[in-house]
N, C-alpha and C. Protein backbone atom coordinates (compact mmCIF):
# COMPACT_ATOMS: atom_id res chain seq x y z
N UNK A 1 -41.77 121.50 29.16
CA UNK A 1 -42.58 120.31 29.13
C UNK A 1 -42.13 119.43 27.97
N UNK A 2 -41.96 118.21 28.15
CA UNK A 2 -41.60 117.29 27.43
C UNK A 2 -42.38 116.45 26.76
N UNK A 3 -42.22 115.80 25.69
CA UNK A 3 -43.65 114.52 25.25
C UNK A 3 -43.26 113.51 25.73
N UNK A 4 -44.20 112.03 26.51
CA UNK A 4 -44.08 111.28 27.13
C UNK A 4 -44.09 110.36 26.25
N UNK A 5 -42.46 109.41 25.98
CA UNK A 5 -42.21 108.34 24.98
C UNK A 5 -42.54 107.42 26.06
N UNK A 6 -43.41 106.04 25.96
CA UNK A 6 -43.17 105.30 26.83
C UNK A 6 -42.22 104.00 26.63
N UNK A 7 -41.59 103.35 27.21
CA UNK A 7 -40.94 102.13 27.08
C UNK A 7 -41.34 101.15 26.67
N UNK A 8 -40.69 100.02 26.39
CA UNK A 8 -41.10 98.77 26.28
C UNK A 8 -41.72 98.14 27.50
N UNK A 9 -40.67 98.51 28.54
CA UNK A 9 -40.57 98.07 29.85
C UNK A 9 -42.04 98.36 30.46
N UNK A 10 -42.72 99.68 30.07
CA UNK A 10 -43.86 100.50 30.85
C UNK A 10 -45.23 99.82 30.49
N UNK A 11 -45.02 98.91 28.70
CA UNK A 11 -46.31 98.58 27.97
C UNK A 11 -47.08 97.40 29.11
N UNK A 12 -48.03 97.74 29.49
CA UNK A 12 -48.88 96.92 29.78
C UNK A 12 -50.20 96.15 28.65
N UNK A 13 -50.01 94.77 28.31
CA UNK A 13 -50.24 94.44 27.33
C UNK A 13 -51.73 93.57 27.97
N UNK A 14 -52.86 93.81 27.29
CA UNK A 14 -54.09 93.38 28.40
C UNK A 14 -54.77 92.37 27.02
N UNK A 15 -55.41 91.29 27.77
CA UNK A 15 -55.91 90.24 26.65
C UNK A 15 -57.38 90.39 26.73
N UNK A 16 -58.01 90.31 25.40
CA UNK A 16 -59.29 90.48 25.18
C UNK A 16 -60.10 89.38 24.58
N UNK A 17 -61.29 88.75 25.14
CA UNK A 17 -62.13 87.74 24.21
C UNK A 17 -63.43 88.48 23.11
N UNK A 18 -63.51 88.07 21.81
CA UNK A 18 -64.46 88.29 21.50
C UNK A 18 -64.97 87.37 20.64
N UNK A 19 -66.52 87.59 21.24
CA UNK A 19 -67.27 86.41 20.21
C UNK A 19 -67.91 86.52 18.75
N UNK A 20 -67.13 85.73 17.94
CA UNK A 20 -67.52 86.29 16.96
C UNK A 20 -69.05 85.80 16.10
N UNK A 21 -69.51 85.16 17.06
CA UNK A 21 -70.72 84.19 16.37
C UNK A 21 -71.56 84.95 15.97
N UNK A 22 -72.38 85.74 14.86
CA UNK A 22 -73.71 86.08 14.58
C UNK A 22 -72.89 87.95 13.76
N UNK A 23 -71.73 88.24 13.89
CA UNK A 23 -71.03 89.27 13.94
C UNK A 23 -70.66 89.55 12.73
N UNK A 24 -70.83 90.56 11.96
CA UNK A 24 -70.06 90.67 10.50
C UNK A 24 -68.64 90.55 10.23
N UNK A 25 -68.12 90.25 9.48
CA UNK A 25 -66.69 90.07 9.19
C UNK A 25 -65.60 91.07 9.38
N UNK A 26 -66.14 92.55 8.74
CA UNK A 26 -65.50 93.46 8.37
C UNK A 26 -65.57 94.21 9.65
N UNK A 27 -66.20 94.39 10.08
CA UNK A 27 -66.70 95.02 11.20
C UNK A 27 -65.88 94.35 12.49
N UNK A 28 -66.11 93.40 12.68
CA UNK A 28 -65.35 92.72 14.10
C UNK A 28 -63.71 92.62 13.39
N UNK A 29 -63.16 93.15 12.06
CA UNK A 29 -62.07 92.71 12.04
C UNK A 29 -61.26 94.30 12.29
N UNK A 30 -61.82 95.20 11.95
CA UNK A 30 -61.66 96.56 11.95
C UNK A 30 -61.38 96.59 13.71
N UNK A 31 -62.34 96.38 13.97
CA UNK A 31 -61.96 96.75 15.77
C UNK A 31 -60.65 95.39 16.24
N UNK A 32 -60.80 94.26 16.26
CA UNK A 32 -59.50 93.36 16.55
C UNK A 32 -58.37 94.29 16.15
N UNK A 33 -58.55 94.91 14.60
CA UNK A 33 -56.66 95.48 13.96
C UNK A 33 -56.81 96.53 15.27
N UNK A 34 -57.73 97.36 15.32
CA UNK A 34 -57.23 98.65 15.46
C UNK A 34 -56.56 98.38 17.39
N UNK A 35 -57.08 97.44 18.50
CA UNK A 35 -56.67 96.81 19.12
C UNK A 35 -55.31 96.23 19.48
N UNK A 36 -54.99 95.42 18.36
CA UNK A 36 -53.87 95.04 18.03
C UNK A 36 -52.60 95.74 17.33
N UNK A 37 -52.94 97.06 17.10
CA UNK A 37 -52.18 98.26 16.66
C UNK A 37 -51.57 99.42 17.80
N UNK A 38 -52.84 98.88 19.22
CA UNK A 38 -52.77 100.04 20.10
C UNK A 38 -53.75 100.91 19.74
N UNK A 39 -54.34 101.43 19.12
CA UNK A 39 -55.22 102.66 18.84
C UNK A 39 -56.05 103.01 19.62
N UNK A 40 -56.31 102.10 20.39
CA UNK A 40 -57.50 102.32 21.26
C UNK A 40 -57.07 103.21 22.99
N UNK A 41 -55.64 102.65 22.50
CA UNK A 41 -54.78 103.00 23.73
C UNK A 41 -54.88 104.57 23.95
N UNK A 42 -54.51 105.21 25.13
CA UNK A 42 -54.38 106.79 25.26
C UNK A 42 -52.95 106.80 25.03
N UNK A 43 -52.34 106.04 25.28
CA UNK A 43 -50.46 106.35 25.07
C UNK A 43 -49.92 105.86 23.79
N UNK A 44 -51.18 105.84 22.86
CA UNK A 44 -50.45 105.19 21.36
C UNK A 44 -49.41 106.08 20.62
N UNK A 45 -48.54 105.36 20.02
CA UNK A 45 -47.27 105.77 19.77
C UNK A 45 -47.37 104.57 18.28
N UNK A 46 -47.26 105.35 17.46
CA UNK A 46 -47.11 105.15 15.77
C UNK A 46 -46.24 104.19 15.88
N UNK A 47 -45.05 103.94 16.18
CA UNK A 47 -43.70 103.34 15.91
C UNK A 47 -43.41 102.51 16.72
N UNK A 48 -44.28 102.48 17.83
CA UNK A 48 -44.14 101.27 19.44
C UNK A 48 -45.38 100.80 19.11
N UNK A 49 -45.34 99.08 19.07
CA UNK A 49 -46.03 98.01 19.52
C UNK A 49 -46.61 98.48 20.43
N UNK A 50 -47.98 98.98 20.76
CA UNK A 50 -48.55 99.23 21.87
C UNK A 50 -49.70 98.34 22.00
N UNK A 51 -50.15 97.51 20.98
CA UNK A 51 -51.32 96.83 21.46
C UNK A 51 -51.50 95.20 22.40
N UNK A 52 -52.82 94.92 22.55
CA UNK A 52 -53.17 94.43 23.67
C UNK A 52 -53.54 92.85 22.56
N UNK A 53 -53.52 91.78 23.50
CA UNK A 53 -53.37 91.04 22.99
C UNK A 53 -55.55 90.27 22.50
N UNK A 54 -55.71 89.57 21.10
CA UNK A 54 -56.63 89.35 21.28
C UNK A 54 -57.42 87.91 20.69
N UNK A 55 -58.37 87.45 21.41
CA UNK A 55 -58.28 85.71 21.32
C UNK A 55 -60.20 85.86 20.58
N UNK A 56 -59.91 85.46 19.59
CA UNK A 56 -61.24 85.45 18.72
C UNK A 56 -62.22 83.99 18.60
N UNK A 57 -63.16 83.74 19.41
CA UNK A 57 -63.96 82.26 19.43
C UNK A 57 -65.24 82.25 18.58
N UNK A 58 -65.73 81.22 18.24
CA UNK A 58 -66.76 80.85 17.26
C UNK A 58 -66.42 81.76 16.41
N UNK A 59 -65.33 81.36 15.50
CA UNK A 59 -64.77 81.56 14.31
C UNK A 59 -65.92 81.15 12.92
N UNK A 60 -66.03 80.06 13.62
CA UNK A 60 -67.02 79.27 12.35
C UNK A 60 -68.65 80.29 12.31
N UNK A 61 -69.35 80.88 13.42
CA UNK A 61 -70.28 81.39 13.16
C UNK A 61 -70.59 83.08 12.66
N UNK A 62 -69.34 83.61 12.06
CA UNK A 62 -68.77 85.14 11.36
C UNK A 62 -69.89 84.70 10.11
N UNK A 63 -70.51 85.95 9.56
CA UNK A 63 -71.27 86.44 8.58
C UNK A 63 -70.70 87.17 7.76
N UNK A 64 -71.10 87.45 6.66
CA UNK A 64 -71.27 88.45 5.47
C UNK A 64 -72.66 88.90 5.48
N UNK A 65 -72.85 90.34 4.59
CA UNK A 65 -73.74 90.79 4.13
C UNK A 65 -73.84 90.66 2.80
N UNK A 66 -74.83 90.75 2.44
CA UNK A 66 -75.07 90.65 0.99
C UNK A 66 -75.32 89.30 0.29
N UNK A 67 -74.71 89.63 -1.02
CA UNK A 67 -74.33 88.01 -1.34
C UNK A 67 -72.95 87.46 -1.44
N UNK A 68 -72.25 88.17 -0.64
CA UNK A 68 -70.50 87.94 -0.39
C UNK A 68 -70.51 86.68 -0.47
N UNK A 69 -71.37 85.92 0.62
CA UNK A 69 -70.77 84.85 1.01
C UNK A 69 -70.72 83.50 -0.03
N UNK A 70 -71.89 83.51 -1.37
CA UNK A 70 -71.67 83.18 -2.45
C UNK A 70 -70.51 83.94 -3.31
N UNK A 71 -70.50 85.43 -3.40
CA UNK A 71 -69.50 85.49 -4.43
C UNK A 71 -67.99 85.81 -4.22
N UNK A 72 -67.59 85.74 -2.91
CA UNK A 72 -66.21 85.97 -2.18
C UNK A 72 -65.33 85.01 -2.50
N UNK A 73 -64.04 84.99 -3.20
CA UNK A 73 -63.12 84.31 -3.31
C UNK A 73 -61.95 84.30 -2.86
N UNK A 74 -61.28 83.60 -2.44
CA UNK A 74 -59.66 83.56 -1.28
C UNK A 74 -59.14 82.89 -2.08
N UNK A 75 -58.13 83.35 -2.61
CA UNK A 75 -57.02 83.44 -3.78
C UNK A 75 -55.61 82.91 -2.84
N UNK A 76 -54.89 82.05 -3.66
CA UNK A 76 -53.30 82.00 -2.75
C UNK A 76 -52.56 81.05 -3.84
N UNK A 77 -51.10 81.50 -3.87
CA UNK A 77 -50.40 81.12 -4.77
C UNK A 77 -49.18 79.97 -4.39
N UNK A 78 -49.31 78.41 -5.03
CA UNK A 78 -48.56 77.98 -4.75
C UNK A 78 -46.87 78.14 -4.64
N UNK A 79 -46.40 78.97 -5.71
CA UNK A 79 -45.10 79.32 -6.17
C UNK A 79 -44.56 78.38 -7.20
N UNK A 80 -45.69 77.46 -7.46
CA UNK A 80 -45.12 76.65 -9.33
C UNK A 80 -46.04 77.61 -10.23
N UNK A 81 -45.51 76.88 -11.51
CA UNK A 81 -46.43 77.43 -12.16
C UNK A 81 -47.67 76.99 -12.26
N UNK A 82 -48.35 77.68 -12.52
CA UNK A 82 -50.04 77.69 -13.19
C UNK A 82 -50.40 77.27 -11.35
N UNK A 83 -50.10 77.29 -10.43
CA UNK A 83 -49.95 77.21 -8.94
C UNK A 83 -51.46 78.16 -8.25
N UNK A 84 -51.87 78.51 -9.60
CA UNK A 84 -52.93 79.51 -8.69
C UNK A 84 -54.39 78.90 -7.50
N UNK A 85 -54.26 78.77 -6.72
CA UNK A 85 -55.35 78.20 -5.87
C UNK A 85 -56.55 79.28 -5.45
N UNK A 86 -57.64 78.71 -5.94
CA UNK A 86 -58.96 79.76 -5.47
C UNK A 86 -59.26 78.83 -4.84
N UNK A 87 -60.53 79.58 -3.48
CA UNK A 87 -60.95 78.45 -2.50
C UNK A 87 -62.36 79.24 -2.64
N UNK A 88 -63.64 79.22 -2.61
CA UNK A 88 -65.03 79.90 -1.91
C UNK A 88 -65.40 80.39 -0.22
N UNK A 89 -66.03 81.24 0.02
CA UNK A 89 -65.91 81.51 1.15
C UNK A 89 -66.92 80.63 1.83
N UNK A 90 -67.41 80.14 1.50
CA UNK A 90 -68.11 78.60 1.84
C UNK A 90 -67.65 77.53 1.93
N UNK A 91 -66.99 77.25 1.28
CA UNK A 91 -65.89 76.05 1.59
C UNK A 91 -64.98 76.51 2.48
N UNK A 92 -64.31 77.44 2.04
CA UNK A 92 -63.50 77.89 3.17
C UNK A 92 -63.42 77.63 4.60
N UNK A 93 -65.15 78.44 4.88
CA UNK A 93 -65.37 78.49 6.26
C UNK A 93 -65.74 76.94 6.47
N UNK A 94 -66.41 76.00 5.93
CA UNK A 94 -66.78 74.96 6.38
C UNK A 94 -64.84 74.21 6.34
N UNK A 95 -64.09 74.58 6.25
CA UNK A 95 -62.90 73.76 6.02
C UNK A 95 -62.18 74.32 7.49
N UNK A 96 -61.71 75.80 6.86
CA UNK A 96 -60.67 76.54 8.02
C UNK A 96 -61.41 77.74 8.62
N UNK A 97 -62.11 77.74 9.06
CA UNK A 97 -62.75 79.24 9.83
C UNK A 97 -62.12 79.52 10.60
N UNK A 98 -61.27 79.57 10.74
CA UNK A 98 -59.65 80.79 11.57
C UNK A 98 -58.88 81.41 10.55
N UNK A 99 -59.04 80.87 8.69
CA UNK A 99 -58.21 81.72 8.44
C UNK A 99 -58.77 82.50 8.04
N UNK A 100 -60.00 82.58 7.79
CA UNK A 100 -60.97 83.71 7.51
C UNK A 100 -60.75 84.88 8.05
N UNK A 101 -60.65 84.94 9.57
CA UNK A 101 -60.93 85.79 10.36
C UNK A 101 -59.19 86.13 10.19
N UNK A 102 -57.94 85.20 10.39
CA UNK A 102 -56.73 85.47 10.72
C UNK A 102 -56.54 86.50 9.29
N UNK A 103 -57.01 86.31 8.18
CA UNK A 103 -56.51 86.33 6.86
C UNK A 103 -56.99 88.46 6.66
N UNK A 104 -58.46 88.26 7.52
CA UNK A 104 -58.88 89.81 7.37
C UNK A 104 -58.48 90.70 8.43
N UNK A 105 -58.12 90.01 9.34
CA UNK A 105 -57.43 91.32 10.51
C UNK A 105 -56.45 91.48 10.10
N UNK A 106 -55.34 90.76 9.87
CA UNK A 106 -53.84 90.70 9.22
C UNK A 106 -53.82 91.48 8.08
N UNK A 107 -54.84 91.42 7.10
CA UNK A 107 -54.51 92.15 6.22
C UNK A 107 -54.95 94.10 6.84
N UNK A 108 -55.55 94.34 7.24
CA UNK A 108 -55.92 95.81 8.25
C UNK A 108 -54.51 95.73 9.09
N UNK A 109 -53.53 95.22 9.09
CA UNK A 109 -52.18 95.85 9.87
C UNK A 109 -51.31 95.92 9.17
N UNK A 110 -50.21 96.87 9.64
CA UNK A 110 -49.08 97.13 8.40
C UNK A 110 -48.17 96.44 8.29
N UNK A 111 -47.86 96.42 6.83
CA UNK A 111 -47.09 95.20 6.29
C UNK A 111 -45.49 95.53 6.73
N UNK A 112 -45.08 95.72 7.62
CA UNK A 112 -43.81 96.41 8.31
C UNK A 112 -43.37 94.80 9.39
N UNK A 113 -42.10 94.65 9.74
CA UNK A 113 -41.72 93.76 10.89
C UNK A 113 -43.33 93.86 12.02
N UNK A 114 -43.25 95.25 12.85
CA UNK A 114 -44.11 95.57 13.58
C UNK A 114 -45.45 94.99 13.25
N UNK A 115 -45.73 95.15 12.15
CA UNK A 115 -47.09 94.37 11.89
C UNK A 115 -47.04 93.09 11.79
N UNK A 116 -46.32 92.25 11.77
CA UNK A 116 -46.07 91.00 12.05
C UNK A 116 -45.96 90.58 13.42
N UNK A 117 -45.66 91.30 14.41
CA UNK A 117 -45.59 91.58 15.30
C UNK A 117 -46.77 91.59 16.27
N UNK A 118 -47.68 92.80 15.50
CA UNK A 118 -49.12 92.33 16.03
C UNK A 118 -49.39 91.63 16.03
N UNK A 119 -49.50 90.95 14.32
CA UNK A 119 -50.69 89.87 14.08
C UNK A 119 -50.20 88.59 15.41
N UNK A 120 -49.35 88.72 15.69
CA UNK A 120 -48.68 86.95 16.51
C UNK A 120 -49.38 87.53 17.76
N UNK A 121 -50.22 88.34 17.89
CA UNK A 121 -50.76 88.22 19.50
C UNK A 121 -52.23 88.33 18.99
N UNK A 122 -52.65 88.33 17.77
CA UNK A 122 -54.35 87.46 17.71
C UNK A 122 -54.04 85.87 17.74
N UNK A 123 -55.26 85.76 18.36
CA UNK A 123 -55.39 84.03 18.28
C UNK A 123 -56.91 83.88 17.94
N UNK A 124 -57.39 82.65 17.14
CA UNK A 124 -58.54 82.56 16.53
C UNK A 124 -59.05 81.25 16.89
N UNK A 125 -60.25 81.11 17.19
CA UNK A 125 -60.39 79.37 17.54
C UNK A 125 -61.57 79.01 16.83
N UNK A 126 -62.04 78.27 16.57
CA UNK A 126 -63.17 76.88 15.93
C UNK A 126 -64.26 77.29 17.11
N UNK A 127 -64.12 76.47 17.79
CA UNK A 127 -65.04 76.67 18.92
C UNK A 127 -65.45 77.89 19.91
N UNK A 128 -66.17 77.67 20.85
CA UNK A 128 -66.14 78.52 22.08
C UNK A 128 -64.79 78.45 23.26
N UNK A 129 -63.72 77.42 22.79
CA UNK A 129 -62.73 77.38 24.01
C UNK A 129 -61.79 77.61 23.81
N UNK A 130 -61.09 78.27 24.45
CA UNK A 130 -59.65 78.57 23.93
C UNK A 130 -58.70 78.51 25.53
N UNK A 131 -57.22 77.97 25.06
CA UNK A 131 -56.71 77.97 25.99
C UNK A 131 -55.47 78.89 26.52
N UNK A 132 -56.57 80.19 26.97
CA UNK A 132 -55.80 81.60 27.64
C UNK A 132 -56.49 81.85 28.36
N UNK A 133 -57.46 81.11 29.24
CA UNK A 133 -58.07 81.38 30.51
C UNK A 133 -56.92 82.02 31.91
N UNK A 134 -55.06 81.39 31.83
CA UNK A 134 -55.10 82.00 32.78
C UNK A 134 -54.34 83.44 32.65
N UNK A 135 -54.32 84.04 31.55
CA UNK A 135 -54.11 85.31 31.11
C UNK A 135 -55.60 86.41 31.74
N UNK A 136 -56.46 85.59 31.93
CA UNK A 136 -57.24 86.20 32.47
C UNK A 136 -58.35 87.41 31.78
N UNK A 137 -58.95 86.89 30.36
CA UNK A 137 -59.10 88.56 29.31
C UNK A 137 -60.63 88.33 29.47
N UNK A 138 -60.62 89.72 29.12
CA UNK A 138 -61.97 90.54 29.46
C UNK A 138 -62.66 90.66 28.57
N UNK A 139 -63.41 90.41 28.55
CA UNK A 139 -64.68 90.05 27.40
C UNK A 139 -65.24 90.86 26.88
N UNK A 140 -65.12 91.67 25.10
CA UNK A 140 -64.94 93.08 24.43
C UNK A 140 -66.50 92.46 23.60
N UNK A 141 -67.13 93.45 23.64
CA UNK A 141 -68.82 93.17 22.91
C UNK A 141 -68.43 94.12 21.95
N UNK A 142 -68.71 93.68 20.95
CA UNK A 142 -68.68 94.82 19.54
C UNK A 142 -70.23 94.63 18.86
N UNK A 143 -70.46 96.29 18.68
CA UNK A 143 -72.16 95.85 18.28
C UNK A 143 -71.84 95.55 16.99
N UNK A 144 -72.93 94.55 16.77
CA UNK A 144 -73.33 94.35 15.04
C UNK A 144 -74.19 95.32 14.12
């Protein structure tokens, strides 16, 4: 008996919606990585791209607990000096609420080619609409 490597050729890659409106951060980002890693898969394979692709809407209505959402800071470096940029997670979200969400699943995948790899098959939107209706994805409820 042999172990069953599967192909590239064999991956069936399936697209998923989830809404993120009313949903904690950490929580809906944990299930997107692990998704986007394959894990969820029965034929996951460590070293093969096995995951499914996934499209994240009402970006803008994601929560924190606590008092994160006052004391959370998103840090990023221009590359001059003294270049350091802090943003609030309040401003943030009222500015870019996709990178919120892009910024915490991405960081839950591995920093390898492959994980770059994943991250390019999340997609994150502003609104309720996104345009992968004819991919056809199935609508994933994650409890809060």
């Amino acid at each position: 008996m042999s172990t069953f490597i599967p192909s590239a050729n064999e991956i069936e890659r399936k697209w998923f919606v989830v809404d993120a409106s009313g949903k904690t951060l950490g929580r809906l980002a944990t299930h997107a990585a692990s998704i986007l890693s394959g894990k969820t898969s029965p034929k996951y394979t460590p070293y093969i791209d096995m995951g499914d692709h996934v499209v994240v809407i009402n970006a803008e209505k994601i929560r924190l607990t606590g008092l994160k959402s006052e004391s959370k800071v998103y840090r990023r470096y221009t590359g001059f000096p003294g270049g350091l940029r802090e943003e609030s997670f309040t401003r943030l979200l009222a500015r870019r609420p996709e990178k919120i969400l892009e910024e915490a699943i991405k960081g839950m995948l591995p920093k390898t080619k492959m994980g770059r790899k994943m991250g390019s098959k999340l997609k994150v939107y502003k609104g309720d609409k996104h345009p992968h209706e004819a991919q056809m994805p199935q609508a994933l409820d994650i409890k809060a």
